[in-house]
Protein backbone atom coordinates (compact mmCIF):
# COMPACT_ATOMS: atom_id res chain seq x y z
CA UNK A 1 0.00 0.00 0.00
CA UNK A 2 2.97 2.19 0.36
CA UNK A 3 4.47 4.41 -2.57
CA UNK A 4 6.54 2.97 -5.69
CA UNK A 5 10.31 3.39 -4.68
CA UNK A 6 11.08 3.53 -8.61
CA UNK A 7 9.40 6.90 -9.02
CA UNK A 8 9.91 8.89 -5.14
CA UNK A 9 10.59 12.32 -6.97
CA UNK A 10 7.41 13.75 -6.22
CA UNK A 11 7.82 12.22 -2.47
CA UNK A 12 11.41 13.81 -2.24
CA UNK A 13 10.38 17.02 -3.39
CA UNK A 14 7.64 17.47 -1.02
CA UNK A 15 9.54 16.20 1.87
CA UNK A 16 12.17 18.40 1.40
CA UNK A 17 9.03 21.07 2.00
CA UNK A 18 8.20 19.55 5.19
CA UNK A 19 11.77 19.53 6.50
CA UNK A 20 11.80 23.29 5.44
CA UNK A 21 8.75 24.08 6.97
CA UNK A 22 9.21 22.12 10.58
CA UNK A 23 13.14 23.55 10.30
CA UNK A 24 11.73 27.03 10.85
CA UNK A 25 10.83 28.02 14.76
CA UNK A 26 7.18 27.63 15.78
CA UNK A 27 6.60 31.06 15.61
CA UNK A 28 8.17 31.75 11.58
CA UNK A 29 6.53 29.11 9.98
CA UNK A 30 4.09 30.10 7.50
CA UNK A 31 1.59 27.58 6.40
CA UNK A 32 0.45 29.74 3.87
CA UNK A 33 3.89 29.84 2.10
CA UNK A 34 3.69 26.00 2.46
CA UNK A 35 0.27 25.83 0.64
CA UNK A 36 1.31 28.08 -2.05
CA UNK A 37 4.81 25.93 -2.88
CA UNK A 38 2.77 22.62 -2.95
CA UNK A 39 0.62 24.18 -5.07
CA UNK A 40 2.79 25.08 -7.49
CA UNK A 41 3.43 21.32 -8.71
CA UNK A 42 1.02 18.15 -8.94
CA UNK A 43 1.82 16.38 -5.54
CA UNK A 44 0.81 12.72 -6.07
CA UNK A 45 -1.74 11.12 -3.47
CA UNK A 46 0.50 8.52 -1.83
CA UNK A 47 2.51 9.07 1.32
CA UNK A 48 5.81 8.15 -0.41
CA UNK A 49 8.62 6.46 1.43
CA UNK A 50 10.93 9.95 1.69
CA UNK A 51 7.31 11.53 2.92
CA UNK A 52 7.31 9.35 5.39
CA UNK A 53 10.78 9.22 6.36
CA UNK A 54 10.32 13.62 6.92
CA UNK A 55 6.94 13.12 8.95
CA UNK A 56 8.77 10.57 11.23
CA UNK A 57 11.60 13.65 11.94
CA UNK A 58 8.77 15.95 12.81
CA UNK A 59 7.19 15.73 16.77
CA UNK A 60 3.80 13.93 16.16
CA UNK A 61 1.30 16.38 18.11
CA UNK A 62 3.07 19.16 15.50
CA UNK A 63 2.74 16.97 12.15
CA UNK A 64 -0.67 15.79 13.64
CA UNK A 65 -1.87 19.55 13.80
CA UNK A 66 -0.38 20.55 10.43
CA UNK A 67 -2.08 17.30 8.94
CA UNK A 68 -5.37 18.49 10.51
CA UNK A 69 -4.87 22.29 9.04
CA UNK A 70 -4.05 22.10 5.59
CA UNK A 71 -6.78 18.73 5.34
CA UNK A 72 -9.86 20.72 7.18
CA UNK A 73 -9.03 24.27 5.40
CA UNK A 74 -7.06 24.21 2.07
CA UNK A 75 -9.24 24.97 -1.00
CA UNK A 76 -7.10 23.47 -3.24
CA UNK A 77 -6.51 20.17 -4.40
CA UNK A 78 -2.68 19.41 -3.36
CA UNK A 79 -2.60 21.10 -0.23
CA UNK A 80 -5.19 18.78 0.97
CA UNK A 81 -3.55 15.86 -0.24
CA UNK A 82 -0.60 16.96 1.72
CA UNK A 83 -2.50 16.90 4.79
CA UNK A 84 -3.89 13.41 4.00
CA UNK A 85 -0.47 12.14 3.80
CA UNK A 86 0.35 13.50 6.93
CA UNK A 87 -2.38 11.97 8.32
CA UNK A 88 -1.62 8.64 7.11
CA UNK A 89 1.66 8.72 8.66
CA UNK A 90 0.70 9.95 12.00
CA UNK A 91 -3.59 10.54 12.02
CA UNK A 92 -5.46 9.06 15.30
CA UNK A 93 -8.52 7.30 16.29
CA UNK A 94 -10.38 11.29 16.50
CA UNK A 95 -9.34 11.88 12.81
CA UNK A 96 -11.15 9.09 11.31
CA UNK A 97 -13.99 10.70 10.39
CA UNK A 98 -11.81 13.73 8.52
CA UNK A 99 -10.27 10.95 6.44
CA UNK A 100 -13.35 9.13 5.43
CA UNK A 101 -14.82 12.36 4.92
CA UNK A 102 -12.28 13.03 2.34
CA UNK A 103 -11.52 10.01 1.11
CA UNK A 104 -15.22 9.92 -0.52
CA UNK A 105 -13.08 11.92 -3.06
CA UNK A 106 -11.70 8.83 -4.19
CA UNK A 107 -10.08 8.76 -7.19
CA UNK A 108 -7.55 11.88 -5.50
CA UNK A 109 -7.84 10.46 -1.97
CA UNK A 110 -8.76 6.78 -2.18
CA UNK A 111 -5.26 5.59 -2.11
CA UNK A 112 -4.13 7.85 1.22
CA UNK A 113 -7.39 6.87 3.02
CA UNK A 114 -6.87 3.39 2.77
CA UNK A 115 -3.17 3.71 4.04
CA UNK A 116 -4.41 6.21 7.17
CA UNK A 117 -7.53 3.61 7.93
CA UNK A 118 -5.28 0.75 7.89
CA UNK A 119 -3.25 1.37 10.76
CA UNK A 120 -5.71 2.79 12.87
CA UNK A 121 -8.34 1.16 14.99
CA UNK A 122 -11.08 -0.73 13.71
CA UNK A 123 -9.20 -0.08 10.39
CA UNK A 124 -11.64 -3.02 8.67
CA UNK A 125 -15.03 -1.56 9.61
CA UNK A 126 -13.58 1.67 8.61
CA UNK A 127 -12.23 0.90 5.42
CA UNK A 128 -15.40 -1.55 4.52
CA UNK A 129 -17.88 1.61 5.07
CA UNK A 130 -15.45 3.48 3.04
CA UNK A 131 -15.19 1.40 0.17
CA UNK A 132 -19.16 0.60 0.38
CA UNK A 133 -19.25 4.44 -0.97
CA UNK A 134 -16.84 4.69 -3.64
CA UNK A 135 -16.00 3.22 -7.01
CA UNK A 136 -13.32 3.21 -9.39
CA UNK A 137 -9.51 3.64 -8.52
CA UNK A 138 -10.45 4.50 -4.91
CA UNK A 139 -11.92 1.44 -4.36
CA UNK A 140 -9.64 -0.81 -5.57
CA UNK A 141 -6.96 0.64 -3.11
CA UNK A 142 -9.50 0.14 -0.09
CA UNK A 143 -10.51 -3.29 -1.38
CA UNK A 144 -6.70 -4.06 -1.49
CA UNK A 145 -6.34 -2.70 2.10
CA UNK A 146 -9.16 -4.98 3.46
CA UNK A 147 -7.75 -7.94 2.22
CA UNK A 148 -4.28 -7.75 3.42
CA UNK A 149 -5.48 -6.56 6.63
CA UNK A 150 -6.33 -10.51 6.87
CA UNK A 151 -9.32 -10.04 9.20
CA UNK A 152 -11.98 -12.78 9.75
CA UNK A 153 -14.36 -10.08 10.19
CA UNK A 154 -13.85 -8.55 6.70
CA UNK A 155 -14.85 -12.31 5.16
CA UNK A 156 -18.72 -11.76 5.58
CA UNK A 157 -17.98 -8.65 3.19
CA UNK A 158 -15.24 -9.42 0.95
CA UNK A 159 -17.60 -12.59 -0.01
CA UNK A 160 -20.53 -10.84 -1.13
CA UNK A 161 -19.84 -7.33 -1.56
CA UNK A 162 -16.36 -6.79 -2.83
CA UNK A 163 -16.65 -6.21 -6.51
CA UNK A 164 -19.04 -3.92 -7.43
CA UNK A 165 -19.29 -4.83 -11.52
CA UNK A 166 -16.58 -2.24 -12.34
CA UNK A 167 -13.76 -2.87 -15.17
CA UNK A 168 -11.41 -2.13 -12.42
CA UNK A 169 -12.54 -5.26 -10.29
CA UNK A 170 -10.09 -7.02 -12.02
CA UNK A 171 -7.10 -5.16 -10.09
CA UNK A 172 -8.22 -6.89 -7.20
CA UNK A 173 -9.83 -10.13 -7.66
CA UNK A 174 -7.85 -12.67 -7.28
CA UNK A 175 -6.69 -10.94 -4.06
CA UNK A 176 -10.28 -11.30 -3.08
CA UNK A 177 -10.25 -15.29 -3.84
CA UNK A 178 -7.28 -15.81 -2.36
CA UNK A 179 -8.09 -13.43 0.75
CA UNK A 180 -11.12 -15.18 2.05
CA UNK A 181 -12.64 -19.18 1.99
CA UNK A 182 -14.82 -18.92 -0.81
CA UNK A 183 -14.37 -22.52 -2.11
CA UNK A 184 -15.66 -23.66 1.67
CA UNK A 185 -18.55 -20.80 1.87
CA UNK A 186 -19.96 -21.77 -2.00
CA UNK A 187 -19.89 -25.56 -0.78
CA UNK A 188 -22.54 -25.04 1.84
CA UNK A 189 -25.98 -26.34 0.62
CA UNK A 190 -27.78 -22.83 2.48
CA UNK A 191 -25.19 -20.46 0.32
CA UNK A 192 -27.13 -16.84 0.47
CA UNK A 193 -27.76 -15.19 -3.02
CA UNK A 194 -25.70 -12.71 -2.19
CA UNK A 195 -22.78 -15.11 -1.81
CA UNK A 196 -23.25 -16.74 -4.75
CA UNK A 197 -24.15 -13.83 -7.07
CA UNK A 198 -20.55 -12.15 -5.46
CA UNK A 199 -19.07 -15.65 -6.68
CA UNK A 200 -20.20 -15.87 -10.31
CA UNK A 201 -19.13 -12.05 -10.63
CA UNK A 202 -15.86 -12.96 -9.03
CA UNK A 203 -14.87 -15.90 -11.06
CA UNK A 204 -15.84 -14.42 -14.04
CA UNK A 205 -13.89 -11.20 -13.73
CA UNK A 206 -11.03 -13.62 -12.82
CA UNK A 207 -11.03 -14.94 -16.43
CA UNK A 208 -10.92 -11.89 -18.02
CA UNK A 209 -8.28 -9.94 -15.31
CA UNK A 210 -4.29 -11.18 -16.95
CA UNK A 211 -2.49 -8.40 -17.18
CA UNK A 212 -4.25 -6.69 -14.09
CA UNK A 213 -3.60 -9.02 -11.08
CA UNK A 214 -3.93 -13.37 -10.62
CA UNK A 215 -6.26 -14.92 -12.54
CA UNK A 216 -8.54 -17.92 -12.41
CA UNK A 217 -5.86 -20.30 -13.63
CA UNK A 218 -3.85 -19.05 -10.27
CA UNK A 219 -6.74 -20.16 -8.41
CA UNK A 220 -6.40 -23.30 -6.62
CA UNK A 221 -9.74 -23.54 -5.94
CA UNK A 222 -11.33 -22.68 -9.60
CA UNK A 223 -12.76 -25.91 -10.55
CA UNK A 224 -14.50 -26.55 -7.00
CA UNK A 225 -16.00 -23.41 -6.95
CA UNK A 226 -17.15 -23.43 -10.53
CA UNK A 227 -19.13 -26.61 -9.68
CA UNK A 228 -20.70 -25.63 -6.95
CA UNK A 229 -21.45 -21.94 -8.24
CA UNK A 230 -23.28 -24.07 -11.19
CA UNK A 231 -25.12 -26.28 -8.68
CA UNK A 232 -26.33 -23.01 -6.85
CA UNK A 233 -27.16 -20.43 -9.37
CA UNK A 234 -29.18 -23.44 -11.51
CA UNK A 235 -31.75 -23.05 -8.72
CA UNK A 236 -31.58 -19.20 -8.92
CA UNK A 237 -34.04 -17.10 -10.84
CA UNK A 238 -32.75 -16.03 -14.17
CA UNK A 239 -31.32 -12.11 -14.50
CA UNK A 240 -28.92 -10.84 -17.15
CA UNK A 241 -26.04 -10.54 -14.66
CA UNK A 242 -26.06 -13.98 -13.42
CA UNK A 243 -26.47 -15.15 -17.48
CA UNK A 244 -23.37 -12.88 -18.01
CA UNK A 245 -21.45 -14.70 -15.55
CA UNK A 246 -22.34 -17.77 -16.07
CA UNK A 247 -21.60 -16.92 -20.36
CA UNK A 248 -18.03 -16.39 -19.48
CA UNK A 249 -17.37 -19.00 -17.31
CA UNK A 250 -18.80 -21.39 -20.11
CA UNK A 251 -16.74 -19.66 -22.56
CA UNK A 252 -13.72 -20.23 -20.68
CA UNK A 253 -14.32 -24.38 -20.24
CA UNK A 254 -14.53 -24.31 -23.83
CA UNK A 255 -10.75 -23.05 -23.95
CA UNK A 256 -11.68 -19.24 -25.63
CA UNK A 257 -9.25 -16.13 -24.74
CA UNK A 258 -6.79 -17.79 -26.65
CA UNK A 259 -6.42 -20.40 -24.24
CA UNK A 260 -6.55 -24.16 -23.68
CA UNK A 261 -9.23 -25.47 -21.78
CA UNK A 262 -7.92 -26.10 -17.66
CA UNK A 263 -6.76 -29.62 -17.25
CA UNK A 264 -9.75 -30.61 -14.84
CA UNK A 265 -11.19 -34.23 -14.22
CA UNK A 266 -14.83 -32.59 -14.08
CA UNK A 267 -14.12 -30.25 -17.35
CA UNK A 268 -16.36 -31.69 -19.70
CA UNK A 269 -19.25 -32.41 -17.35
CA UNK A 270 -18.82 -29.05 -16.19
CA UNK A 271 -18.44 -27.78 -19.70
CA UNK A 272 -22.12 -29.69 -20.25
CA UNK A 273 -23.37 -28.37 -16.98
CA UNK A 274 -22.93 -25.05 -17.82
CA UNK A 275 -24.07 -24.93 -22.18
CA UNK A 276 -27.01 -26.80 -20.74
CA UNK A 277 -27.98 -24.24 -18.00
CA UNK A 278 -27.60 -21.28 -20.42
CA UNK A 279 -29.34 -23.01 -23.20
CA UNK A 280 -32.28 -24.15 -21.26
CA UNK A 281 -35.53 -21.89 -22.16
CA UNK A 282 -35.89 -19.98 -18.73
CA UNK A 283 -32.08 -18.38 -19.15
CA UNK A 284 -32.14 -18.23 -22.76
CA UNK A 285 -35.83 -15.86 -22.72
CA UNK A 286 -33.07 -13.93 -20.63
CA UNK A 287 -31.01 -13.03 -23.58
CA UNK A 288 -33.98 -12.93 -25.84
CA UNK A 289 -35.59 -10.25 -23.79
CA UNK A 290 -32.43 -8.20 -23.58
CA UNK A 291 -32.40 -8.10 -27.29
CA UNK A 292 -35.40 -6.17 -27.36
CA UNK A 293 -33.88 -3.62 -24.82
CA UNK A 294 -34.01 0.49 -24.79
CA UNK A 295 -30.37 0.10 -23.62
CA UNK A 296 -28.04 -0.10 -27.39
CA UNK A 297 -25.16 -1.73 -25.42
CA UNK A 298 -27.51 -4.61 -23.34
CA UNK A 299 -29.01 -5.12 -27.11
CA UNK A 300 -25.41 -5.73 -28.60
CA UNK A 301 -24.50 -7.70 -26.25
CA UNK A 302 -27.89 -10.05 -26.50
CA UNK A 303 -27.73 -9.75 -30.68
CA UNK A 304 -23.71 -11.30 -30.07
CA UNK A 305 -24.96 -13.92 -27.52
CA UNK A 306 -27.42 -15.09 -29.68
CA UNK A 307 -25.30 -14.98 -32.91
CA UNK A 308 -22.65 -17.76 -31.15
CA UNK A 309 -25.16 -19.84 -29.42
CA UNK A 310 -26.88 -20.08 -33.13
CA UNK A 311 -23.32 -20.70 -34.56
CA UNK A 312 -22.69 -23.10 -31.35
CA UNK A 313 -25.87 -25.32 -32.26
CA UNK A 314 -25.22 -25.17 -36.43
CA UNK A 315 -21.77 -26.39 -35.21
CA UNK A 316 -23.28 -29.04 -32.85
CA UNK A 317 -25.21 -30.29 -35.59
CA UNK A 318 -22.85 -31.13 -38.24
């Protein structure tokens, strides 16, 4: 969660501000001046290592104040994210609330909330009500945070509620499955909807998410959970989200991406499992519907589905 050593320029610069600023008596330094220098260049929301290393030379209580100032008052962007830092090297228990406050600015903020939640009490409740209210980059630094916090009590949330259907789901998934039991918590016969809609999502991102974090041929678990999400989500009503899951997963049995097919015992009765459920009328009306849809993309994507399952059955055929 910390900064990347390779690029600590923008760390060194501003911690070379903090040095000047706490180097000046009590009574000479001029927060002002030190709002209008940071603002003069793009300071980059991460406490950086060299940040860090400055904060730690500074007396707590003092850093702890200045944090406080320039996050409660600065109308600009980089001041504030100056006093987030600060705060993540050296906030308290009375400042959560300031940081979530801010850190619902995500995308700027998400990264230096997560790393001031984390090492503060009841950092997993904190950073789960956090993430529960933002998307995109920001969340994918608190979901990151929550799992390598390695907290029992984040399970009942990282199983059901982690991804949120975002593109960017797939820079944390497989941190997710390998984070929390979910082969054991899909096996149980009174799985929650919840818990197995989160699964299907989950193992379906983890297909598509090389090049982003582990994927679903990391996953030691892939082919248990894959039958068992199938034996679940057959007795599920139909939606377009669970068909879109359970689409890729198919797609992946059958060895598309450019890949082979995994080397499973179960593959091809899971590869049957899976056509069949699709196929069957009460999903497929699913697709049919959706091709009829005021939305253009849902209707693309339902024309395309139904374009390879008609190719899939002229193929099946021959």
């Amino acid at each position: 969660m910390g900064g990347d050593d390779r690029s600590d320029y923008q760390g060194t610069r501003t911690s070379c501000l903090i040095d000047e600023y706490f180097g000046a008596p009590p009574e000479n330094r001029d927060i002002e001046r030190l709002r209008r220098e940071v603002i003069e260049y793009d300071i980059e929301s991460a406490l950086w290592p060299s940040m860090a290393e400055a904060i730690s030379r500074v007396e707590p209580d003092q850093a702890r104040e200045l944090g406080r100032r320039l996050t409660r008052t600065s109308i600009d962007e980089n001041p504030t994210v100056l006093g987030m830092a600060i705060l993540a090297a050296v906030g308290t228990e009375e400042d959560v609330s300031l940081i979530q406050t801010i850190g619902l600015l995500s995308n700027t903020f998400g990264l230096l909330a997560a790393q001031a939640l984390a090492r503060l009490p009841d950092a997993t409740a904190n950073l789960i009500w956090l993430a529960d209210r933002t998307a995109g980059w920001g969340r994918v630094y608190l979901v990151q945070a929550i799992c390598e916090l390695n907290d029992p009590a984040a399970e009942p949330w990282l199983l059901r509620k982690a991804c949120d259907g975002d593109y960017l789901n797939g820079e944390y998934a497989y941190k997710v499955a390998c984070a929390v039991p979910i082969h054991r918590a899909i096996a149980a016969p009174d799985a929650d909807e919840a818990l197995i809609d989160h699964t299907g999502d989950l193992m379906s991102t983890l297909v598509w998410s090389d090049g982003m974090g582990g994927t679903i041929w990391d996953y030691e678990h892939a082919e248990q959970v894959l039958t068992d999400y199938l034996s679940h989500t057959g007795a599920l009503t139909p939606t377009v989200d669970r068909y879109r899951w359970l689409w890729i997963l198919a797609c992946f049995l059958d060895g598309r991406q450019n890949r082979t097919p995994p080397n499973w015992a179960t593959l091809e009765s899971l590869r049957t499992g899976y056509w069949s459920l699709i196929t069957a009328p009460p999903w497929h009306s699913v697709v049919s519907a959706a091709s009829t849809s005021n939305d253009e993309r849902t209707r693309r994507w339902a024309f395309r589905i139904l374009g390879e399952l008609r190719e899939r059955a002229t193929h099946s055929g021959e």
